[in-house]
Protein backbone atom coordinates (compact mmCIF):
# COMPACT_ATOMS: atom_id res chain seq x y z
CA UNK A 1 0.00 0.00 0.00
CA UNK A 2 1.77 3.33 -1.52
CA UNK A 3 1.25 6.45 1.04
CA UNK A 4 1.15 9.56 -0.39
CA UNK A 5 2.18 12.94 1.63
CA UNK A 6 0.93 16.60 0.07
CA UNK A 7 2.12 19.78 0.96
CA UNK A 8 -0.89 21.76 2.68
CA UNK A 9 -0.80 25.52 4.01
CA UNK A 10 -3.72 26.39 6.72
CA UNK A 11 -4.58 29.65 8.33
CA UNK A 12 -6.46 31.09 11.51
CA UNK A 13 -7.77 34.02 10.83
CA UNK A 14 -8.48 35.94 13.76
CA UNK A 15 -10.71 39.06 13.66
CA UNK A 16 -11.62 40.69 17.32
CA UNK A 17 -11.96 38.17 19.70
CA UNK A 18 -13.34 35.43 17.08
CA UNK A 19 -11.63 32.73 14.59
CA UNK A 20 -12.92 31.58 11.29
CA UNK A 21 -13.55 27.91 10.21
CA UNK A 22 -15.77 26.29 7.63
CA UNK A 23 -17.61 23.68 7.28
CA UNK A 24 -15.99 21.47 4.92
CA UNK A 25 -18.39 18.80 3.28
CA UNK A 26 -15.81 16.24 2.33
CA UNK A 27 -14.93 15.30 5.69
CA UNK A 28 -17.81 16.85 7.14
CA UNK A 29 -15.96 19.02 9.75
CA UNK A 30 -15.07 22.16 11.22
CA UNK A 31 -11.94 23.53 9.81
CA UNK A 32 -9.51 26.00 9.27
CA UNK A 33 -9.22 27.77 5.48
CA UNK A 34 -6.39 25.88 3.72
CA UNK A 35 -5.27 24.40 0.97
CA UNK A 36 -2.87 22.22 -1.11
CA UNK A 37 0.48 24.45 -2.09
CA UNK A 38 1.04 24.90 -5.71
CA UNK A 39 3.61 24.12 -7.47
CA UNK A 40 6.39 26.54 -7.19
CA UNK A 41 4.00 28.21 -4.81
CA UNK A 42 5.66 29.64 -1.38
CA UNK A 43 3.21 28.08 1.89
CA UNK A 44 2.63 31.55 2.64
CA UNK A 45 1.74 32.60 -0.52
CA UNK A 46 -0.25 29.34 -0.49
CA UNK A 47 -2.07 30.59 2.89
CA UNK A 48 -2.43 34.02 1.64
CA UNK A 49 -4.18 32.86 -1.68
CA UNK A 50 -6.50 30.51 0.08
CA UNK A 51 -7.79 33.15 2.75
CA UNK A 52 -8.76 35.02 -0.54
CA UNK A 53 -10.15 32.15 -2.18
CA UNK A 54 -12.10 30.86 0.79
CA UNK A 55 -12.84 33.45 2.13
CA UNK A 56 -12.97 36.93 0.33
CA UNK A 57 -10.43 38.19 2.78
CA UNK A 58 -7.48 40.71 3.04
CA UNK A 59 -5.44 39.47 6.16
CA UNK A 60 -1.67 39.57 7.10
CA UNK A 61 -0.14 36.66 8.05
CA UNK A 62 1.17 36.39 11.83
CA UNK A 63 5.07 37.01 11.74
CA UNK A 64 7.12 35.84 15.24
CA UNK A 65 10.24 36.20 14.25
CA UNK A 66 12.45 39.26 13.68
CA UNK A 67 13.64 40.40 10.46
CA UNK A 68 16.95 40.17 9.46
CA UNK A 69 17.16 42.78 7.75
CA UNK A 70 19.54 41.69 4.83
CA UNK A 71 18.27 42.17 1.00
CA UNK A 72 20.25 39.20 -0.26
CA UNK A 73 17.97 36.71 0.87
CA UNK A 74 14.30 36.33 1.08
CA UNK A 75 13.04 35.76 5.01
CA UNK A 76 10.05 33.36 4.74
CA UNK A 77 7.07 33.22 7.31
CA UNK A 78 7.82 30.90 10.05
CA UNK A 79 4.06 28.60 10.29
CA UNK A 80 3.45 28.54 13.96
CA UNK A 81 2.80 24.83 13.77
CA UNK A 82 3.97 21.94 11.25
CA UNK A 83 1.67 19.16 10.88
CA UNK A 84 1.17 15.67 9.69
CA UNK A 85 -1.96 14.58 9.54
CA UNK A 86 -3.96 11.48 8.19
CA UNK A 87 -6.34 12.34 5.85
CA UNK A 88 -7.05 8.67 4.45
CA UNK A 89 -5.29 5.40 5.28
CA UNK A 90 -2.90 6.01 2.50
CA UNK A 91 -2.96 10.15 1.89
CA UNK A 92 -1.37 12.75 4.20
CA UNK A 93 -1.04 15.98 4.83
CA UNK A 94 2.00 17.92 5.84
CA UNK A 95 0.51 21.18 7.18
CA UNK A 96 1.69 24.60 7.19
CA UNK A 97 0.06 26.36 9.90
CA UNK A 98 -0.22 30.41 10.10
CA UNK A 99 -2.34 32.66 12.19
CA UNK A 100 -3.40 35.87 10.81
CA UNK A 101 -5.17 39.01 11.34
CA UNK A 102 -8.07 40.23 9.69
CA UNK A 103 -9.34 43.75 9.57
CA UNK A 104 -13.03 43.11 8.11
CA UNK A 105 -15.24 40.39 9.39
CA UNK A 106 -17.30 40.79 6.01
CA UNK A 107 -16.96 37.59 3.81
CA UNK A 108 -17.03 37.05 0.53
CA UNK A 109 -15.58 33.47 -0.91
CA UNK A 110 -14.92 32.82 -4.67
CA UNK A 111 -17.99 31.22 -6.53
CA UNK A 112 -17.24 27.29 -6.48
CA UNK A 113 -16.29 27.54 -2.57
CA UNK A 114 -17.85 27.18 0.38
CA UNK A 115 -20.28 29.35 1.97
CA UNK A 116 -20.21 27.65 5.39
CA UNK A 117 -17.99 29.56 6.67
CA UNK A 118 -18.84 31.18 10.34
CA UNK A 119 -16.51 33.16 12.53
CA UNK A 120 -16.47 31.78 16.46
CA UNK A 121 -15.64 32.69 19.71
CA UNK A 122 -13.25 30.99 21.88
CA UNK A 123 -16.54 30.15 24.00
CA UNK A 124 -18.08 28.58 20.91
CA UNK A 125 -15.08 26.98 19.70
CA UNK A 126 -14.99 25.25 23.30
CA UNK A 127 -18.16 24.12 22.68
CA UNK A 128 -17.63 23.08 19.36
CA UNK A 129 -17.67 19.42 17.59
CA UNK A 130 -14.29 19.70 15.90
CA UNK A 131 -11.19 17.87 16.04
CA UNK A 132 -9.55 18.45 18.92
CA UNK A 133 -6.45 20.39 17.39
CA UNK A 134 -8.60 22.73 15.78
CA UNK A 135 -9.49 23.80 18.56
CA UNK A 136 -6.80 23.89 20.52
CA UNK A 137 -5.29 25.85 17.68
CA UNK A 138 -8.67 28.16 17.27
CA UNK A 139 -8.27 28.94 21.28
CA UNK A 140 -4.60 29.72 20.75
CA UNK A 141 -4.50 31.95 17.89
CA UNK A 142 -7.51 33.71 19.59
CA UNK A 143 -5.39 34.38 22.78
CA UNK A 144 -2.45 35.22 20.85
CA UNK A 145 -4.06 37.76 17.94
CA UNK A 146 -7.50 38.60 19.43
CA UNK A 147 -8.46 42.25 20.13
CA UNK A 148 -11.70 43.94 21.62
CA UNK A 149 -13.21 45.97 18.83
């Protein structure tokens, strides 16, 4: 039995005190907006095109480490997680994780994506049937990023 690994980039996107997930049908779940990274595609830029995608969102990506300051190199976004996670039997997904920051909790996802998509709080998310990392990950990013209005 062959097991194949794809290269997946997933962000939380924080606005206020809430996260965004959505519903995805496939696997009938709460989750994060993500997708697989492109070839020759950065997992940031990855991230960044998915949130837009997905979700009809401007957001910047969650940065914790310092520049270095040097033009003959480009600094890449360190994910705040790495993750490998069974998606079948036989298919797996190493996973990029970012948080970001959104400005506008107004939505607006590409036609052919979801519409499921629902912002939560960290008391809903507690509440919430999801896997348990995704929430874990929902609560941290919220306590990290998460601002009163």
């Amino acid at each position: 039995m062959e097991i194949t690994k794809h290269f997946t980039a997933t962000t939380y996107i924080v606005y206020e005190k809430m996260v965004l997930l959505h519903f995805h049908k496939k696997l009938n779940l709460w989750l994060a907006i993500g997708g697989h990274i492109d070839d020759n595609e950065l997992p940031e830029e990855t991230a960044l095109r998915e949130i837009v995608e997905e979700a009809g969102l401007v957001a910047t990506l969650y940065n914790p480490d310092k520049q270095l300051g040097v033009s003959d190199i480009k600094q890449l976004f360190r994910p705040m997680h790495i993750l490998l996670e069974d998606i079948t039997e036989t298919h797996k997904h190493i996973d990029f994780i970012y948080y970001a920051t959104s400005q506008s909790n107004v939505l607006n996802p590409q036609e052919g994506e979801t519409d499921d998509l629902k912002w939560f709080t960290a008391d809903e998310i507690e509440k919430l049937d999801a896997p348990e990392n995704v929430k874990a990950i929902s609560l941290t990013a919220i306590n990290l990023l998460g601002t009163s209005s």
